[in-house]
N, C-alpha and C. Protein backbone atom coordinates (compact mmCIF):
# COMPACT_ATOMS: atom_id res chain seq x y z
N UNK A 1 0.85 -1.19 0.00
CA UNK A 1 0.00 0.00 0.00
C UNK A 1 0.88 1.23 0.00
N UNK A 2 0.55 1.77 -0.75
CA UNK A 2 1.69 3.36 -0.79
C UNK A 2 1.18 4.22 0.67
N UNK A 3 2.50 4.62 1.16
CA UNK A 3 2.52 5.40 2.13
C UNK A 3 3.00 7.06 1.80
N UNK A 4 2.55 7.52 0.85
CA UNK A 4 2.68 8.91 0.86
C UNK A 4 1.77 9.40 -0.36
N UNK A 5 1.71 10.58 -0.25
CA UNK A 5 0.84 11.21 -2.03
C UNK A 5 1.48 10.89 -3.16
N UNK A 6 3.10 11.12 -3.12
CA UNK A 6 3.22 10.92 -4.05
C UNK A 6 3.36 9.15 -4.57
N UNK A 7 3.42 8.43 -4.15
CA UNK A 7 3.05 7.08 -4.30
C UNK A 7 1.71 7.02 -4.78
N UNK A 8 0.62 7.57 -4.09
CA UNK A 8 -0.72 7.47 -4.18
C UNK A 8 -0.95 8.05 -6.12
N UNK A 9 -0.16 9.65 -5.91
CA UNK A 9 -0.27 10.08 -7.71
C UNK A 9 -0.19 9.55 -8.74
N UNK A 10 1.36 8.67 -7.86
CA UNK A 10 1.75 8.12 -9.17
C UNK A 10 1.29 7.10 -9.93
N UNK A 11 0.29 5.96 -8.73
CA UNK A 11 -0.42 5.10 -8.85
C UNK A 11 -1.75 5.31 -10.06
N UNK A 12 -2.69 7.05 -9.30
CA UNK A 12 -3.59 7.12 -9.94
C UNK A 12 -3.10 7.65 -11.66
N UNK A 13 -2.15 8.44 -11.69
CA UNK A 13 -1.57 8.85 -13.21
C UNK A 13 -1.18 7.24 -14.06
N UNK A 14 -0.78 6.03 -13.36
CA UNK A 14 -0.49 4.95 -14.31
C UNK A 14 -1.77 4.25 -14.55
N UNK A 15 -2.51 4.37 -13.81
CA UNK A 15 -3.94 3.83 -14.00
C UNK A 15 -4.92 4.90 -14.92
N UNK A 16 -4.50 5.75 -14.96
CA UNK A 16 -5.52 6.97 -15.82
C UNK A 16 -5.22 6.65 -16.96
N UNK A 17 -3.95 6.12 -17.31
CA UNK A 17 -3.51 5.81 -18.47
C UNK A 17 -3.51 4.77 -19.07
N UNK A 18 -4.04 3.96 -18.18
CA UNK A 18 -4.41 2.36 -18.61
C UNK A 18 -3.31 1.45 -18.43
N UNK A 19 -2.14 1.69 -18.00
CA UNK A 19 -1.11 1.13 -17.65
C UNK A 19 -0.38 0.47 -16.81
N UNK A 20 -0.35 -1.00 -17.03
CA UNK A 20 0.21 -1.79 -16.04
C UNK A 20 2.00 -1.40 -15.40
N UNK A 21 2.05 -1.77 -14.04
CA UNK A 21 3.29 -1.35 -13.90
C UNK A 21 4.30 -2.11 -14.48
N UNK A 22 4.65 -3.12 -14.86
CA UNK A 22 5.53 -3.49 -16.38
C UNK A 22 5.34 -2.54 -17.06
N UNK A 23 4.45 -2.25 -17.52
CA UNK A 23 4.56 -0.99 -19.07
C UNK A 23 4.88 -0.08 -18.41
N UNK A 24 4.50 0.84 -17.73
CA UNK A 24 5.01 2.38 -17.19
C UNK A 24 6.73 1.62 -16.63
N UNK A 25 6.96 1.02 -16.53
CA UNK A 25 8.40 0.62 -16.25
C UNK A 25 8.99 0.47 -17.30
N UNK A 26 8.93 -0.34 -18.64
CA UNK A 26 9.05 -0.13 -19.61
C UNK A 26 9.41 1.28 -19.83
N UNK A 27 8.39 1.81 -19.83
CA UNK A 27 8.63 3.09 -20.64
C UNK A 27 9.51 4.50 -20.36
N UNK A 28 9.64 4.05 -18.88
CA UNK A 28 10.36 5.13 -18.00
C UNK A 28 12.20 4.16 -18.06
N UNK A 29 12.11 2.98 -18.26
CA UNK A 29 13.57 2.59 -18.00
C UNK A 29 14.19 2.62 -17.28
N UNK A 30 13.06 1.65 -16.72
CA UNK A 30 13.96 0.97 -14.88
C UNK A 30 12.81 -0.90 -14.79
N UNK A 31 13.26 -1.39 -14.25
CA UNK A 31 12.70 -2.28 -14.12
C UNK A 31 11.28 -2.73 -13.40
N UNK A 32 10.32 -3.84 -13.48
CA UNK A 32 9.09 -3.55 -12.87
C UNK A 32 9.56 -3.94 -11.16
N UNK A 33 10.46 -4.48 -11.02
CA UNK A 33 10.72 -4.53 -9.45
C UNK A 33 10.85 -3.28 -8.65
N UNK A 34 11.58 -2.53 -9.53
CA UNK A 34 12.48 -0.90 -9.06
C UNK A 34 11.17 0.13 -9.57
N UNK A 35 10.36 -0.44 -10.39
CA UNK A 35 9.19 0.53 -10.61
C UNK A 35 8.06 0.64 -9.32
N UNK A 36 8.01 -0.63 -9.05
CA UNK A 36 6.80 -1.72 -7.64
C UNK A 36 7.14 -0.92 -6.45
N UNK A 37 8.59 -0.88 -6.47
CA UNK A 37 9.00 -0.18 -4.69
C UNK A 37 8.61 1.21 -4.87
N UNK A 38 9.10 2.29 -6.18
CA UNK A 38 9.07 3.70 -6.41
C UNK A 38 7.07 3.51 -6.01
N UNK A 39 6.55 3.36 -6.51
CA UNK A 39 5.00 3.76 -6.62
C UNK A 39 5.06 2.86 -5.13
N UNK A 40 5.33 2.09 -4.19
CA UNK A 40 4.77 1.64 -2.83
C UNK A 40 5.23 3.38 -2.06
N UNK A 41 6.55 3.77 -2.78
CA UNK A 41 6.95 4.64 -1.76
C UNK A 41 8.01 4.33 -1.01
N UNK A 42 8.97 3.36 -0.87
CA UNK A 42 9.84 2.20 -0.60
C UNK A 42 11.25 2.67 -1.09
N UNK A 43 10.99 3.68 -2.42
CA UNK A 43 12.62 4.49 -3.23
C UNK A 43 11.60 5.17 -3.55
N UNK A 44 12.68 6.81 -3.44
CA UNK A 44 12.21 7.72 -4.69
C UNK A 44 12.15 7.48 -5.87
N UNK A 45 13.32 6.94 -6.62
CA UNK A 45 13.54 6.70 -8.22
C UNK A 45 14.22 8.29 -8.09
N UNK A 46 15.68 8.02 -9.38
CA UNK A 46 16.41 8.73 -10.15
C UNK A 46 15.54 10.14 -10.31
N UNK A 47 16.58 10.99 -10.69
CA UNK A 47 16.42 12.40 -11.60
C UNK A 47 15.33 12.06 -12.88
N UNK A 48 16.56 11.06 -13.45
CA UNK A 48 16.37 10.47 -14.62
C UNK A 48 15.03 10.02 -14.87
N UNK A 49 14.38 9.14 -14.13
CA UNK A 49 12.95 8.54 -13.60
C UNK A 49 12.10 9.38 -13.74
N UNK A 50 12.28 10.66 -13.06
CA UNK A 50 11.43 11.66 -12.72
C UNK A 50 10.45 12.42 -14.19
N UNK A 51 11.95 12.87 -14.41
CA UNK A 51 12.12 13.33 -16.35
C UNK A 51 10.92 12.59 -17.03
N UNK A 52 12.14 11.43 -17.41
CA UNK A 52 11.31 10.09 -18.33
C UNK A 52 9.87 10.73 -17.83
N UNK A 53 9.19 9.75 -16.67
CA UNK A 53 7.91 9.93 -16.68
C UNK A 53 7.06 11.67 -17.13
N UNK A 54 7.62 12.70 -16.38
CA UNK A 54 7.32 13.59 -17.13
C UNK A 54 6.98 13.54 -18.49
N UNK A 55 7.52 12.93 -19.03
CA UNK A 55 7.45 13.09 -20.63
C UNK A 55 6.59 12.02 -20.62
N UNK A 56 6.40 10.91 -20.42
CA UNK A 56 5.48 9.62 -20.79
C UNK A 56 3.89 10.22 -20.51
N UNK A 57 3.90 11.14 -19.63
CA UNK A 57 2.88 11.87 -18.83
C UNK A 57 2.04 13.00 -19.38
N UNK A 58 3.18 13.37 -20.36
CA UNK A 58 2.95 14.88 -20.69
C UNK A 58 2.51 15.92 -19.54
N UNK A 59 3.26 15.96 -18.98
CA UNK A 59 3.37 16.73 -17.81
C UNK A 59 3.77 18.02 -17.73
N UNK A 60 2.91 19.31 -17.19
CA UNK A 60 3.91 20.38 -16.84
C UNK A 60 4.87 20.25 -15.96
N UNK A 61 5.34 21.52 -15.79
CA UNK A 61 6.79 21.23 -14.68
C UNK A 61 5.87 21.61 -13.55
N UNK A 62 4.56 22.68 -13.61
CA UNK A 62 4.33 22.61 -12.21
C UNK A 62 3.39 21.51 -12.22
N UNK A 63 2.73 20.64 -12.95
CA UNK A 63 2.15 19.06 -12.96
C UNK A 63 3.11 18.17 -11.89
N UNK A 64 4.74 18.28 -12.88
CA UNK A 64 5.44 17.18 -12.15
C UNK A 64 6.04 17.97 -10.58
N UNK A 65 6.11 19.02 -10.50
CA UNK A 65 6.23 19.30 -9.40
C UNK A 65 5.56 19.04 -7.73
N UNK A 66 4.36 19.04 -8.44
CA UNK A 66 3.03 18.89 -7.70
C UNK A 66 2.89 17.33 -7.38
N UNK A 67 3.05 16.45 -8.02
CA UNK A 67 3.73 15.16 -7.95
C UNK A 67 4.34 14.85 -7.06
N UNK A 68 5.56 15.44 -7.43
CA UNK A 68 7.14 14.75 -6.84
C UNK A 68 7.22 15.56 -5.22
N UNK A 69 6.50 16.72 -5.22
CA UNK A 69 6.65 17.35 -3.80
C UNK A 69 5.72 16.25 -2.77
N UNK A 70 4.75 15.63 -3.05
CA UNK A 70 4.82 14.94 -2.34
C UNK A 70 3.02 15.87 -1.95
N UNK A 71 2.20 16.45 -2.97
CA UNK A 71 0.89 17.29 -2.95
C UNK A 71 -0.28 16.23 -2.91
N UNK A 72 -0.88 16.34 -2.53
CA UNK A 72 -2.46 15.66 -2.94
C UNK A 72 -3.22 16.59 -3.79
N UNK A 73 -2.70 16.37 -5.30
CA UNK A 73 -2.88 16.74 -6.06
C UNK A 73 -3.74 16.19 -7.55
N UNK A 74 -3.21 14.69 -7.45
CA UNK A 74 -3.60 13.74 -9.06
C UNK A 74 -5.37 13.86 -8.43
N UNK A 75 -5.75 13.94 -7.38
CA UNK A 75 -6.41 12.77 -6.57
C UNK A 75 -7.70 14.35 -6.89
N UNK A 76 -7.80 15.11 -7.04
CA UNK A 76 -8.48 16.25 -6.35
C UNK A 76 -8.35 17.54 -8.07
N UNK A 77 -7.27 17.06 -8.96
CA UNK A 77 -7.13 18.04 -10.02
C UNK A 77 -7.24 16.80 -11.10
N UNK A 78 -8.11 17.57 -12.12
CA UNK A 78 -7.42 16.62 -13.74
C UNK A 78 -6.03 17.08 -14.28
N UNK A 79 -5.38 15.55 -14.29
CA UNK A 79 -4.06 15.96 -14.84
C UNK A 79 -3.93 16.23 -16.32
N UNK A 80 -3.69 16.76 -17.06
CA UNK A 80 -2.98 16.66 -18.74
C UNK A 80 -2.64 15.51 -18.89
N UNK A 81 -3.34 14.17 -18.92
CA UNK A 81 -2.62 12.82 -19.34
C UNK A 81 -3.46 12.34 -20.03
N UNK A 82 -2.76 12.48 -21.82
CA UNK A 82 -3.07 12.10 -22.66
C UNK A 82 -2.58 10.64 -23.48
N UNK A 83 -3.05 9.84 -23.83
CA UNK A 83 -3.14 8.76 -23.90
C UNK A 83 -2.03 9.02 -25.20
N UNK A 84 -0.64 8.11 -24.99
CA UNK A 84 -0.05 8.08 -26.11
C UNK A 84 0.77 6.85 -27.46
């Protein structure tokens, strides 16, 4: 069970998108083990991680900001996540 918002976001943004965590791991380029712990909340995940998903996301910077700070934000705003 994720223990923070941003676990919780990141959960609801891979599911908005229809995406199993293999694929959003896939696509960000890290593995689904190292993807499983990042979304429990267990690791942050990389710079690099952060980015990637940004972009998989189509994300603003204050989108991914709002994210990564750790906001109850996905849960309460529509994000810009367009199906790609």
């Amino acid at each position: 069970m994720p223990n923070d918002m941003r676990s919780i976001n990141l959960k609801i943004l891979r599911v908005r998108k229809n995406l199993t965590q293999a694929e959003l791991a896939e696509k960000v380029g890290v593995s689904n083990p190292t993807y499983n712990l990042i979304e429990q909340g267990k690791r942050k995940g990389s710079i690099e991680f952060w980015v990637k998903l940004q972009q998989v996301f189509n994300l603003s910077d204050a989108e991914m900001w709002q994210l990564y700070s750790n906001k109850e934000y996905a849960i309460n705003q529509p994000l810009n996540v367009e199906k790609r």
